[in-house]
Protein backbone atom coordinates (compact mmCIF):
# COMPACT_ATOMS: atom_id res chain seq x y z
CA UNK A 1 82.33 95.92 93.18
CA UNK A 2 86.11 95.61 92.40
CA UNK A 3 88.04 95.70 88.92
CA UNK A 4 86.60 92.89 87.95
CA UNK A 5 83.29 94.18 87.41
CA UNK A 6 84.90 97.82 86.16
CA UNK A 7 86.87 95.75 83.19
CA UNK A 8 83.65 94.03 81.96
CA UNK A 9 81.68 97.44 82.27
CA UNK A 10 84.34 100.25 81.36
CA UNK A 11 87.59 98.12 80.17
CA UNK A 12 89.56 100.83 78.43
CA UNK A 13 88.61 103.32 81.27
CA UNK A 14 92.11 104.54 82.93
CA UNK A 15 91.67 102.94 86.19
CA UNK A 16 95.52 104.83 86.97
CA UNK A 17 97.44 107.15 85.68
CA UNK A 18 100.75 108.19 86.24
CA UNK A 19 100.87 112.04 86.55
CA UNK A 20 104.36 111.74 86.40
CA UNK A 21 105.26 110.40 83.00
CA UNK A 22 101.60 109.89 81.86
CA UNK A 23 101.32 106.32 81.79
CA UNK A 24 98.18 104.80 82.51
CA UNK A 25 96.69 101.10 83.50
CA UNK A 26 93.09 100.87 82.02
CA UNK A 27 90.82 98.74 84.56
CA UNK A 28 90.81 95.64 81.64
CA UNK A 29 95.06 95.20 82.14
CA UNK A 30 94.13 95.95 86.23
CA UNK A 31 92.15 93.38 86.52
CA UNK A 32 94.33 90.95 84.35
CA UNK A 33 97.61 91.76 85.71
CA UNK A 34 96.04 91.60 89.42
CA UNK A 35 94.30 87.77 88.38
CA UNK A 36 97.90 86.29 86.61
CA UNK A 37 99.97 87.72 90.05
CA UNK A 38 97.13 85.88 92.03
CA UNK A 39 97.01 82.81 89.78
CA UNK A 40 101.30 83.00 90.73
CA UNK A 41 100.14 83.45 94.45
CA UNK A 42 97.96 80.65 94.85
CA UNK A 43 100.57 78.36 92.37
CA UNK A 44 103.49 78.86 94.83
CA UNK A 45 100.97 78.00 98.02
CA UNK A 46 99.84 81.11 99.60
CA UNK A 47 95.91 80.61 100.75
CA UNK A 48 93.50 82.63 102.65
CA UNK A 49 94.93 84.49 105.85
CA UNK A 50 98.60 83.79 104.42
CA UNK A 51 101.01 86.77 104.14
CA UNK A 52 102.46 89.02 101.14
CA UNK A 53 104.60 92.02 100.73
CA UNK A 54 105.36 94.77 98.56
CA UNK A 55 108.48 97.22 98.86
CA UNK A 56 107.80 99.51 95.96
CA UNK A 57 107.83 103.51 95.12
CA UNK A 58 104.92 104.85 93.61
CA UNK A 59 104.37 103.10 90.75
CA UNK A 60 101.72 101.55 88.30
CA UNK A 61 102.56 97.89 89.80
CA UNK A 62 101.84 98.60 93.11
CA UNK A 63 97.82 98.55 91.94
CA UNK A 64 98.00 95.23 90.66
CA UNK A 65 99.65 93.63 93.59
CA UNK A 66 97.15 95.26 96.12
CA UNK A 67 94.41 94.08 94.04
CA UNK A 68 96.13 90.42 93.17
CA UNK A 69 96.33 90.04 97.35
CA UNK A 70 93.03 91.71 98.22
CA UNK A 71 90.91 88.79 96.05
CA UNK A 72 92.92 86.24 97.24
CA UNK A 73 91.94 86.51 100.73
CA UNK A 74 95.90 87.71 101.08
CA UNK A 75 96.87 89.88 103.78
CA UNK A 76 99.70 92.36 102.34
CA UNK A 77 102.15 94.37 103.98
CA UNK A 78 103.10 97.70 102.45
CA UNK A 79 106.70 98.57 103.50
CA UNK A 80 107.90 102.22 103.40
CA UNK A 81 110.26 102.68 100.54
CA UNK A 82 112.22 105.29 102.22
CA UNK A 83 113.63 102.72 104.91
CA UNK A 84 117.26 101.09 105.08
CA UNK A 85 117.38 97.31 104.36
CA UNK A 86 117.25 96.52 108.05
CA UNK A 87 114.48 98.53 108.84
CA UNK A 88 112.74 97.19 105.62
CA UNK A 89 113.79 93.53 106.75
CA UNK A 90 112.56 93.58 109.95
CA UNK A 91 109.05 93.96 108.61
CA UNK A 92 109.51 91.83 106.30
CA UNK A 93 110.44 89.12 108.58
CA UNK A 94 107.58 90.08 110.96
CA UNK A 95 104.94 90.30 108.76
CA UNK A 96 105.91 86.48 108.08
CA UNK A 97 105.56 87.50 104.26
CA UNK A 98 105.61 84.53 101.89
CA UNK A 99 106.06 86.60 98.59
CA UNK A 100 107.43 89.95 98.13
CA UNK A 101 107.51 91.84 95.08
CA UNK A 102 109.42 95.21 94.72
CA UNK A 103 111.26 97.47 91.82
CA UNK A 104 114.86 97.84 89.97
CA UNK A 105 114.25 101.31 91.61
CA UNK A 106 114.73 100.21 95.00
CA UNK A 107 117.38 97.02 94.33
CA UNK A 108 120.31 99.01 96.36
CA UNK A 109 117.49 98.42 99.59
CA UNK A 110 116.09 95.42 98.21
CA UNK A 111 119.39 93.25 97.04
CA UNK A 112 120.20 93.21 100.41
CA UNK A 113 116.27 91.91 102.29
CA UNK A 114 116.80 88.18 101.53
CA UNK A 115 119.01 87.99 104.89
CA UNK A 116 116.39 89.21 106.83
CA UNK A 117 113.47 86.99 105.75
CA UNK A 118 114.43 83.02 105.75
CA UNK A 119 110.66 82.24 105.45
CA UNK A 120 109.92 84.19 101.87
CA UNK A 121 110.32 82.23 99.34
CA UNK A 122 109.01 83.99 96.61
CA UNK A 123 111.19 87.69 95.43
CA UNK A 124 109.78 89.26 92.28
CA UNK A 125 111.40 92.41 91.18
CA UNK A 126 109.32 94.76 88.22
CA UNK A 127 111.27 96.92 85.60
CA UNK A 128 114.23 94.77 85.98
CA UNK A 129 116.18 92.39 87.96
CA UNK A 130 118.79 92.63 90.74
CA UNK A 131 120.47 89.33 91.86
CA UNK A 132 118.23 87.10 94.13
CA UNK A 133 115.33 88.14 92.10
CA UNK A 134 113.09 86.97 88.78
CA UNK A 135 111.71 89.71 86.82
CA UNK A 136 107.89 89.87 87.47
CA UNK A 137 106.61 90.84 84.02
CA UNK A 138 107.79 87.25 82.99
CA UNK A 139 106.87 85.87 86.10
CA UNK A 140 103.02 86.72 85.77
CA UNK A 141 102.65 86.26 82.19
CA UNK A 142 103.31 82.36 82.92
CA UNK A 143 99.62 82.19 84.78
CA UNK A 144 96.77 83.04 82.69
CA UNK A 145 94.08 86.23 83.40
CA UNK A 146 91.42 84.25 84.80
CA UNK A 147 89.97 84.94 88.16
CA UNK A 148 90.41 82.42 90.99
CA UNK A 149 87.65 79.61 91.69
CA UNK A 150 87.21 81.11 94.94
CA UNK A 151 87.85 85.13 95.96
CA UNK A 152 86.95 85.93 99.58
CA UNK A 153 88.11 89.16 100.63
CA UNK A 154 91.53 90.35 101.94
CA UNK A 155 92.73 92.73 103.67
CA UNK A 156 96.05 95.17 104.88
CA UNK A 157 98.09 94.46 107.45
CA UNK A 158 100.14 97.34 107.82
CA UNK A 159 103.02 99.01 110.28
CA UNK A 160 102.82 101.91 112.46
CA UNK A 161 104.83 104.79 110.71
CA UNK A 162 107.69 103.86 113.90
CA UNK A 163 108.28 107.79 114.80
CA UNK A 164 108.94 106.73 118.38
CA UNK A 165 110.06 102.93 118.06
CA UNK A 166 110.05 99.67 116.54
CA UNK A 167 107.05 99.91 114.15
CA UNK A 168 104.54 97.83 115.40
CA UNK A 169 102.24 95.56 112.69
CA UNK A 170 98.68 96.50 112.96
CA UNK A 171 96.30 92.72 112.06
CA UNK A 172 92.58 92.80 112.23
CA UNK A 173 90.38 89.46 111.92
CA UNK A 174 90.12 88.02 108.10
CA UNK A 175 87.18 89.65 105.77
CA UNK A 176 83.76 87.30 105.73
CA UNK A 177 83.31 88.49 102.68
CA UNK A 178 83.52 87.94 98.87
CA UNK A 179 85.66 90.70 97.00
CA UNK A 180 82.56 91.06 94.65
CA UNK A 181 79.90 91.49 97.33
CA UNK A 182 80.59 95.12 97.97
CA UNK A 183 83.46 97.79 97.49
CA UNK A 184 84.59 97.56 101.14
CA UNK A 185 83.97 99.85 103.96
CA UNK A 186 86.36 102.72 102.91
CA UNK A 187 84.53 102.94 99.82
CA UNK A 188 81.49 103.17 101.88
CA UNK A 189 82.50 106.07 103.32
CA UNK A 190 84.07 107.86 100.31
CA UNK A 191 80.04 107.32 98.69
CA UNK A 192 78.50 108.53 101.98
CA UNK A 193 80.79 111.35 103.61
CA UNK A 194 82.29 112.60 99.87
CA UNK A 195 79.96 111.91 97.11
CA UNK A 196 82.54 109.35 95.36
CA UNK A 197 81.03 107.64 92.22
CA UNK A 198 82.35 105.80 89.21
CA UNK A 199 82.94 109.59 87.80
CA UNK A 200 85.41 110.48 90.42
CA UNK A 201 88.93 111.38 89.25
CA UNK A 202 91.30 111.19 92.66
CA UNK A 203 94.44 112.96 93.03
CA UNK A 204 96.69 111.05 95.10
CA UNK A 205 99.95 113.11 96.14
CA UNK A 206 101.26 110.60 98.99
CA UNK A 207 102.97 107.59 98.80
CA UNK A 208 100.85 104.82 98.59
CA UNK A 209 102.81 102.10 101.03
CA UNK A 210 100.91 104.78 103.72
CA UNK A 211 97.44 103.52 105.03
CA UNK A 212 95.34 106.63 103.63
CA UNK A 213 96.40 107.16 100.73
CA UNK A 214 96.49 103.25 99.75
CA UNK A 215 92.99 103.20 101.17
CA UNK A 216 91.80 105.81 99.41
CA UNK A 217 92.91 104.25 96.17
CA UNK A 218 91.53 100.94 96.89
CA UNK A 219 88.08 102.45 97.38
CA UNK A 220 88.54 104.30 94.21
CA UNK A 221 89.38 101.46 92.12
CA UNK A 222 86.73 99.67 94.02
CA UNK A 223 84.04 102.24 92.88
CA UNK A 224 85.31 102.63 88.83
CA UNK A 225 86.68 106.03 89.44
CA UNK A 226 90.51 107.20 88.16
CA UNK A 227 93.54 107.00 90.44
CA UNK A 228 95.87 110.17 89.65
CA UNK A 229 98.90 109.35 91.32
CA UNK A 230 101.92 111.62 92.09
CA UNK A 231 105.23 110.00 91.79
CA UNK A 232 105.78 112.30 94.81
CA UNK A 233 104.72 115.13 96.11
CA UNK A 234 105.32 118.67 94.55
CA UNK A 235 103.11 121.81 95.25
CA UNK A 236 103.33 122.82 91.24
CA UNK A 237 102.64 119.49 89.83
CA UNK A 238 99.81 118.48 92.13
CA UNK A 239 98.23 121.60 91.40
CA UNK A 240 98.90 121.39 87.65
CA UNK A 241 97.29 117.85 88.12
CA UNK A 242 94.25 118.78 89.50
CA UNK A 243 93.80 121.43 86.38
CA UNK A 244 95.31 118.62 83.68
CA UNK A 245 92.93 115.78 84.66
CA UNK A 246 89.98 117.80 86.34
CA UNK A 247 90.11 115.87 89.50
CA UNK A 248 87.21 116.51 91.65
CA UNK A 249 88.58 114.46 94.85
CA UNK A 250 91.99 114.55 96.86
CA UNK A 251 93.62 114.06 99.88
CA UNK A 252 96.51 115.55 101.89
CA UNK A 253 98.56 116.28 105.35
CA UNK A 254 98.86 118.82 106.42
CA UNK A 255 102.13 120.06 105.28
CA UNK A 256 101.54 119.90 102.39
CA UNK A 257 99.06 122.68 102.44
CA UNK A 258 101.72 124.55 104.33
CA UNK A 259 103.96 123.75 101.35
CA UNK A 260 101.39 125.12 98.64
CA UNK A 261 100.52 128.32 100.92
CA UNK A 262 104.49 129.63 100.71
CA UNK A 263 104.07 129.59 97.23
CA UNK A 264 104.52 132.82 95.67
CA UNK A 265 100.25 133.73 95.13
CA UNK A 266 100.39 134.72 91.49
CA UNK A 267 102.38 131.30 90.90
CA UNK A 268 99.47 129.79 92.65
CA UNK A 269 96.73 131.55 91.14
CA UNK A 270 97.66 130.38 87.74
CA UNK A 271 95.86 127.03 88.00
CA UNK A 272 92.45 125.88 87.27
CA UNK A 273 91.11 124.76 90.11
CA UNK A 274 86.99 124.54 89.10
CA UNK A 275 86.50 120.91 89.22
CA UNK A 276 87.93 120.10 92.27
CA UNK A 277 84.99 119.37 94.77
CA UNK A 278 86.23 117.97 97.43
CA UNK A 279 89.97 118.10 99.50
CA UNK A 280 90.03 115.50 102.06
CA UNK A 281 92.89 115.74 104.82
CA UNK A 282 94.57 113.92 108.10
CA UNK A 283 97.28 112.19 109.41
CA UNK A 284 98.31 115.07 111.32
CA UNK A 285 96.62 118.01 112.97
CA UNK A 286 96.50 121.14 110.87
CA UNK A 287 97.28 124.29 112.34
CA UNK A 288 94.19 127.07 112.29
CA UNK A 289 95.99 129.69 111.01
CA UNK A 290 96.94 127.25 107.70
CA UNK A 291 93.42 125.63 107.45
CA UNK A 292 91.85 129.19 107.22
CA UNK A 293 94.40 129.97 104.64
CA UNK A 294 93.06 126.98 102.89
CA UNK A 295 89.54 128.23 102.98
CA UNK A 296 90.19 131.25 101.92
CA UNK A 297 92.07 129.90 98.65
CA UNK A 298 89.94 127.08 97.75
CA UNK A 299 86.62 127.60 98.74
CA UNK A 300 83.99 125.04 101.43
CA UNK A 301 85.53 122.32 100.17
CA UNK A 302 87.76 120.95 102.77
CA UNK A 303 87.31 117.71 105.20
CA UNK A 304 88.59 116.37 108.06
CA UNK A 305 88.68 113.03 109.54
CA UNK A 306 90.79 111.77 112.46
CA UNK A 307 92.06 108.16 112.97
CA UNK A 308 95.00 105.79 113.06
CA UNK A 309 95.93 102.40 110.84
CA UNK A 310 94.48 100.71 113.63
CA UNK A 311 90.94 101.71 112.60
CA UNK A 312 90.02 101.73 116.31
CA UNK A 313 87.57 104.43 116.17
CA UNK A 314 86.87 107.55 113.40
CA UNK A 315 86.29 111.41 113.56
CA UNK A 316 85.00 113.61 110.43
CA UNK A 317 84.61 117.12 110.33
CA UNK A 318 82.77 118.72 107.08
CA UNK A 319 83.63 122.37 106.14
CA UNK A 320 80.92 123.68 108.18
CA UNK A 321 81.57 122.27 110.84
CA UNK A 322 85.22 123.47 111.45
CA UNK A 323 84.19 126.64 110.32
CA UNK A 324 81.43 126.63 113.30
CA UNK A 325 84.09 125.02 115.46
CA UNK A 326 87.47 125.77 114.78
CA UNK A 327 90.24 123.63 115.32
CA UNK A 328 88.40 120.84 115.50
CA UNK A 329 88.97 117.36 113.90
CA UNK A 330 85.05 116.18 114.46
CA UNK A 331 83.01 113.73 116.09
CA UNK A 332 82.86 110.12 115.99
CA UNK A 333 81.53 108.46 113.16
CA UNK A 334 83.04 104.93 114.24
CA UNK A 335 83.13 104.18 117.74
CA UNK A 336 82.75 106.39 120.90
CA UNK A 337 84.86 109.12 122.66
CA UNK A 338 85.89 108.91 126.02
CA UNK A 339 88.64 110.91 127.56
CA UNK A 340 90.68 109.82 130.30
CA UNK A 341 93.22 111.27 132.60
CA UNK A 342 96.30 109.22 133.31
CA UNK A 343 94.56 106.54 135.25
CA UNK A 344 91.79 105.91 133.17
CA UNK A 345 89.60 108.12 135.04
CA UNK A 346 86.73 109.91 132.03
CA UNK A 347 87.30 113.37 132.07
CA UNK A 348 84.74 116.09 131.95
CA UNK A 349 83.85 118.63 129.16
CA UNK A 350 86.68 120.78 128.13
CA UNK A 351 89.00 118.97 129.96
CA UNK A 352 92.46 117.52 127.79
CA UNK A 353 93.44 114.00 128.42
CA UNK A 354 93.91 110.90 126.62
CA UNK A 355 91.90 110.16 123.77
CA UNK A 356 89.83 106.46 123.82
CA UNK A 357 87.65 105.11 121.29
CA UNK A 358 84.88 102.87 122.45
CA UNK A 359 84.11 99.77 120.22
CA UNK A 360 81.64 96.77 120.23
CA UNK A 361 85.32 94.67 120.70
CA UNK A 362 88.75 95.43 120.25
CA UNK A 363 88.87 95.68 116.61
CA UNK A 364 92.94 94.91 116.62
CA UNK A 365 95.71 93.52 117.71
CA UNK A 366 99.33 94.46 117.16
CA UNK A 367 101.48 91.75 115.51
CA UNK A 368 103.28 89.22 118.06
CA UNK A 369 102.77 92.04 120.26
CA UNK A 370 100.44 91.19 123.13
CA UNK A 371 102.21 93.32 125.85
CA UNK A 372 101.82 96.89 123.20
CA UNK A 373 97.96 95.91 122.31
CA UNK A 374 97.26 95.70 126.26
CA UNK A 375 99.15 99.00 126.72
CA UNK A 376 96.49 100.54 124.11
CA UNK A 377 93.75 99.16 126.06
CA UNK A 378 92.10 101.38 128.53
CA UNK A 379 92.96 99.46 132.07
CA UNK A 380 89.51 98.56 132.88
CA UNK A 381 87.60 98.02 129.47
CA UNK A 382 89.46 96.13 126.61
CA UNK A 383 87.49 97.35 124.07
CA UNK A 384 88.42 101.08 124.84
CA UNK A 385 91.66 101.85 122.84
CA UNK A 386 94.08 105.12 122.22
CA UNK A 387 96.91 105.50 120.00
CA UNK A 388 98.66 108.18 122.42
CA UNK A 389 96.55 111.53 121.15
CA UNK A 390 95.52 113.86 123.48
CA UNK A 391 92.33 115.91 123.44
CA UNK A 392 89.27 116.94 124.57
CA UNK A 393 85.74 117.63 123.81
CA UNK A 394 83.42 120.36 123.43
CA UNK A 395 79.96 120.97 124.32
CA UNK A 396 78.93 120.03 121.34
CA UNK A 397 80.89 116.56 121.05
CA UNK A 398 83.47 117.61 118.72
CA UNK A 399 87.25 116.55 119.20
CA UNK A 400 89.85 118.69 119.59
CA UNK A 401 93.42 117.20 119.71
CA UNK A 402 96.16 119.02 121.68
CA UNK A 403 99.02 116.81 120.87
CA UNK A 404 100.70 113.26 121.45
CA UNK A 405 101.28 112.31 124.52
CA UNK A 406 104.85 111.40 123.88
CA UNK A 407 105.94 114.75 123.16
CA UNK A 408 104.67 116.76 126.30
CA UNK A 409 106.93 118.46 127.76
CA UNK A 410 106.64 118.81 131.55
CA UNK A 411 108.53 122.47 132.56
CA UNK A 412 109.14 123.08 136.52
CA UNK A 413 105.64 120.85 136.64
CA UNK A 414 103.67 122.51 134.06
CA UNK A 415 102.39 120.78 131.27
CA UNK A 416 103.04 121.93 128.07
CA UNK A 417 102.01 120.76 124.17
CA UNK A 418 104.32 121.52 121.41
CA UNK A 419 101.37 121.50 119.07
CA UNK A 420 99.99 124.92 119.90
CA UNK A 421 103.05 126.68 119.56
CA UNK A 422 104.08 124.52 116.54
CA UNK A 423 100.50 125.97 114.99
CA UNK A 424 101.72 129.45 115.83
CA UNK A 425 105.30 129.84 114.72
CA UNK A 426 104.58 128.17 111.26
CA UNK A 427 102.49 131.12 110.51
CA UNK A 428 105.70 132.84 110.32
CA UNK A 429 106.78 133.76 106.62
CA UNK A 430 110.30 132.39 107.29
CA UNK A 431 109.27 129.55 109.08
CA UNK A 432 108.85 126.58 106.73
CA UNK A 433 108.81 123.61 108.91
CA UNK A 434 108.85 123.60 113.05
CA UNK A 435 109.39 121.02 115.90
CA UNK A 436 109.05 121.88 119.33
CA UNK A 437 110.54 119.77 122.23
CA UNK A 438 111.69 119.88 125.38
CA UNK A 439 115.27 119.67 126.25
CA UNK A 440 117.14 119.10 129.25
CA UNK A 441 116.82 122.14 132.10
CA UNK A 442 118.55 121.81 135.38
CA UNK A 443 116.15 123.60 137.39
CA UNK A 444 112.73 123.42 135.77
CA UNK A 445 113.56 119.65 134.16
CA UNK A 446 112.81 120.58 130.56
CA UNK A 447 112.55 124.25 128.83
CA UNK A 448 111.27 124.32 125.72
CA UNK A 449 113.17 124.34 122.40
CA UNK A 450 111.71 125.35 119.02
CA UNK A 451 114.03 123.20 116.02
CA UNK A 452 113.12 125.33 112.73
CA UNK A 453 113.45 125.04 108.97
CA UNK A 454 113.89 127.88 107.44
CA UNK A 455 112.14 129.29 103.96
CA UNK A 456 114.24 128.93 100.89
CA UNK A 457 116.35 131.99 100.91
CA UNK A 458 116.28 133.13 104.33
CA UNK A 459 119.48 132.67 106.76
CA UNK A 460 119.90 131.73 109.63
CA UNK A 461 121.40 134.04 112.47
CA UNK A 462 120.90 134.76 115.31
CA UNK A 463 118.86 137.68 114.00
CA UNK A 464 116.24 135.34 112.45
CA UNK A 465 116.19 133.44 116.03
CA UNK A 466 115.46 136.38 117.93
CA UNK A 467 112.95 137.47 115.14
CA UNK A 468 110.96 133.56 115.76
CA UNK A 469 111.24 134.19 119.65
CA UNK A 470 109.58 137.23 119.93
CA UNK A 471 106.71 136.68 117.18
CA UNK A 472 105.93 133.23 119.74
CA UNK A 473 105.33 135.85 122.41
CA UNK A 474 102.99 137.56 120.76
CA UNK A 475 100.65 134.73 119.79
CA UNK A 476 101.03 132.05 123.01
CA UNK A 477 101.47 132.49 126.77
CA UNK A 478 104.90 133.56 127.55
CA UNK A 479 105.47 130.22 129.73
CA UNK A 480 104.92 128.57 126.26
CA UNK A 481 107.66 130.15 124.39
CA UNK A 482 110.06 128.32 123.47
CA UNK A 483 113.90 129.55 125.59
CA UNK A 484 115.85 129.22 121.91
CA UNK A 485 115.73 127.98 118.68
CA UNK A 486 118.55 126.22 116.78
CA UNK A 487 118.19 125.64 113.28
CA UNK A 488 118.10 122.40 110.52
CA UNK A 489 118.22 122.42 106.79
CA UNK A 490 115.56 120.07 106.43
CA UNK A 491 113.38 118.12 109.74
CA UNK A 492 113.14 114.66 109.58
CA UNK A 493 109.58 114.10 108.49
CA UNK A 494 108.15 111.61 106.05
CA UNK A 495 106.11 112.15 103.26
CA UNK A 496 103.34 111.22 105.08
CA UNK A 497 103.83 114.09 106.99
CA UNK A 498 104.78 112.44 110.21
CA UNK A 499 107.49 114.15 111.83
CA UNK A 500 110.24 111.78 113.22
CA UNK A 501 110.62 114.17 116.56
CA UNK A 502 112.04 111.55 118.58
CA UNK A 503 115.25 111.60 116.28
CA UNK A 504 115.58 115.36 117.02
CA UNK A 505 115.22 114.75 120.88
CA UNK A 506 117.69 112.42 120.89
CA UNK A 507 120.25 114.98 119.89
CA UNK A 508 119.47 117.21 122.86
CA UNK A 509 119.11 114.62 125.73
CA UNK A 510 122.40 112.51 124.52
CA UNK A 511 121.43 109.21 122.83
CA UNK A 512 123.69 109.37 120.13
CA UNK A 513 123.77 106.01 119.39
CA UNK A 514 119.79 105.15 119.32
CA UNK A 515 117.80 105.23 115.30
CA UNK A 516 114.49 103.94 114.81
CA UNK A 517 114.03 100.65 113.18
């Protein structure tokens, strides 16, 4: 199933809506919008296995292009609207995208992209034009609303979020499918795991160029349900949205729930929460103390799963299972575990070291990047891969993740993970956001650092500091506590709730001069 069978069932069904200003894009004007922008596709020469690209906030567009590439056998590139025309070039360029099609929103970023990409030919700009451009309401209305003679299946190919380098393009092998054979295997899983049907309304509160949450609304739209879409997040109005449009599904990261929980509780409690049946979270590990918090508020209705754009492997935990096994992010549902010390030796029960997923074949390859696809390999079976997580197993075969690799810090040879105190210190009431790294340390190599954002309201002293310091030493091991904390207004972290650490690391170990493109 796809729109095209929703707009012959359910035409005038809201397929999106806008929570924002209301709008909405019934599944009859999806599925015509997405058929004229592929008609325009196939007109200027793209094929099957050729490359598109959309630079766009969240907006009502963005469905129609993902759907106009996705039955065109396209693949498309979502680019992070947040980055600076270089950064937004680069994968432009890389992803060799033919076509790109962004907003009047973004034309400070996007006037400036055609430098960077010689080989697009194609620049469509929606609710208005910036020089360089044509406007792509009159661009699509020259092709008419019919459906291509042939539709086989595309797919994403999308770019590593780039919090410790270049981001790196993440390509699978084409679909053998027809778009009409079957909703695709993410809206497998939202039928199996979560119960989605074609009465599903989903609150989406993320920005969609991320690979969840465009996904998630691909599967959706797949299955007939409703899209509600956040222009961006906001604790109030996604929880006004969930009582305005009775949405039974959702998904989140983690701060966000942090986000919500500082809330004062009667401004919380005001909502109407009743229909909402399922809250689906990842892309970063949520602290205990916060997913408790979470249970507590909204009920055995929370899930878990684990996994990375590459799609190299899959973890889900249900509600019972965390609450039998805390901490956990699940087991396998896609691929295998194995854990492996630093030289690829498996690991026993219990013990931490670097997470692998097992596969029939290596399900991915990074784009023009042989040597970084080998260094996710395991170095004796190719079709082992890790995306830099570490963890360990239980007894029981659930995952537990202790942190990324990247950001251990080794202290007068002791290893320790930033996530664990992280988890602690943003229980903290004045605590609103927390990174913990290690900094330079004469003697013991690194000491560790806590880098904190403080709650609306509070100040920061040295008072405060002292206040963070000792509250660490009650919860974690005294060699764990961090030696100081400095302060930031805001951390670097995306909406996605990836934290750009290595930008606050470079501050403390001199590399003035390095940013992350």
């Amino acid at each position: 199933m796809y729109p095209g069978t929703w707009a012959e069932q359910t035409p005038d069904k809201a397929a999106v809506i806008d929570a924002g200003s209301g709008e909405q894009t019934t599944y009859r004007e999806l599925n015509d919008r997405s058929n004229q922008l592929a008609q325009l596709m196939w007109d200027k020469g793209l094929r099957p296995g050729d490359h598109a690209a959309i630079f766009m906030e969240n907006n009502l567009r963005y469905f129609e292009v993902m759907w106009a590439a996705l039955r065109s056998g396209l693949y498309l590139t979502t680019i992070n609207r947040y980055l600076t025309d270089e950064e937004a070039g680069y994968i432009l360029d890389n992803c060799e995208a033919r076509v790109l099609i962004t907003s009047h929103y973004l034309a400070d970023v996007a006037g400036k992209l055609h430098q960077f990409a010689p080989h697009c030919h194609t620049w469509l700009m929606t609710d208005g034009v910036a020089d360089g451009y044509d406007a792509y309401e009159d661009a699509i209305a020259q092709y008419p609303a019919e459906k291509l003679a042939d539709e086989p299946a595309g797919q994403y190919m999308l770019y590593s979020s780039g919090t410790t380098g270049r981001p790196k393009g993440v390509i699978r092998p084409p679909a053998k499918r027809k778009i009409h054979e079957d909703a695709g295997p993410v809206a497998a899983m939202q039928k199996n795991l979560w119960g989605v049907t074609d009465s599903s309304v989903y609150l989406s509160p993320a920005p969609l160029y991320h690979s969840a949450p465009l996904s998630f609304c691909t599967g959706i739209t797949a299955q007939g349900g409703t899209v509600i879409m956040l222009p961006k997040f906001d604790e109030l109005k996604a929880l006004d949205a969930i009582e305005q449009y009775k949405v039974t599904h959702s998904q989140w990261v983690p701060t966000m729930f942090t986000r919500m929980l500082k809330m004062p509780a009667e401004q919380r409690g005001k909502f109407d929460l009743s229909s909402h049946q399922v809250a689906i979270h990842a892309a970063a590990p949520c602290p205990e103390g916060i997913k408790r918090q979470m249970f507590d508020w909204w009920g055995p209705i929370i899930y878990e799963y684990y996994g990375g754009t590459e799609l190299n492997g899959l973890t889900h935990c249900g509600p019972q299972d965390w609450l039998d096994h805390p901490g956990t992010v699940g087991k396998p549902i896609l691929g295998k575990l194995r854990i492996c010390d630093e030289d690829g030796n498996e690991l026993p029960t219990g013990e931490a070291g670097l997470v692998y997923f097992e596969m029939p074949f290596m399900p991915f390859q990074y784009h023009k990047e042989p040597g970084k696809t080998k260094d996710s390999q395991h170095p004796k079976h190719d079709n082992w891969s890790a995306l830099g997580d570490v963890g360990y197993v239980d007894g029981d075969g659930f995952l537990y993740l202790t942190d990324r690799a990247t950001f251990m810090i080794i202290s007068g040879g002791v290893n320790i993970y930033p996530q664990e105190i992280e988890d602690a210190i943003i229980l903290h009431d004045k605590v609103a956001d927390i990174a913990v790294i290690g900094v330079p340390n004469e003697e013991m190599g690194e000491e560790v650092k806590a880098v904190v954002q403080l709650a609306p309201g509070v100040e920061a002293n040295d008072e405060v500091a002292a206040e963070i310091l000792a509250y660490a030493r009650e919860h974690i091991a005294h060699y764990k506590c961090p030696r100081s904390v400095d302060f930031m207004d805001e951390l670097p972290r995306l909406p996605t709730g990836k934290l750009y650490k290595r930008l606050i690391k470079d501050r403390y170990w001199g590399k003035t001069d390095s940013r992350i493109v």
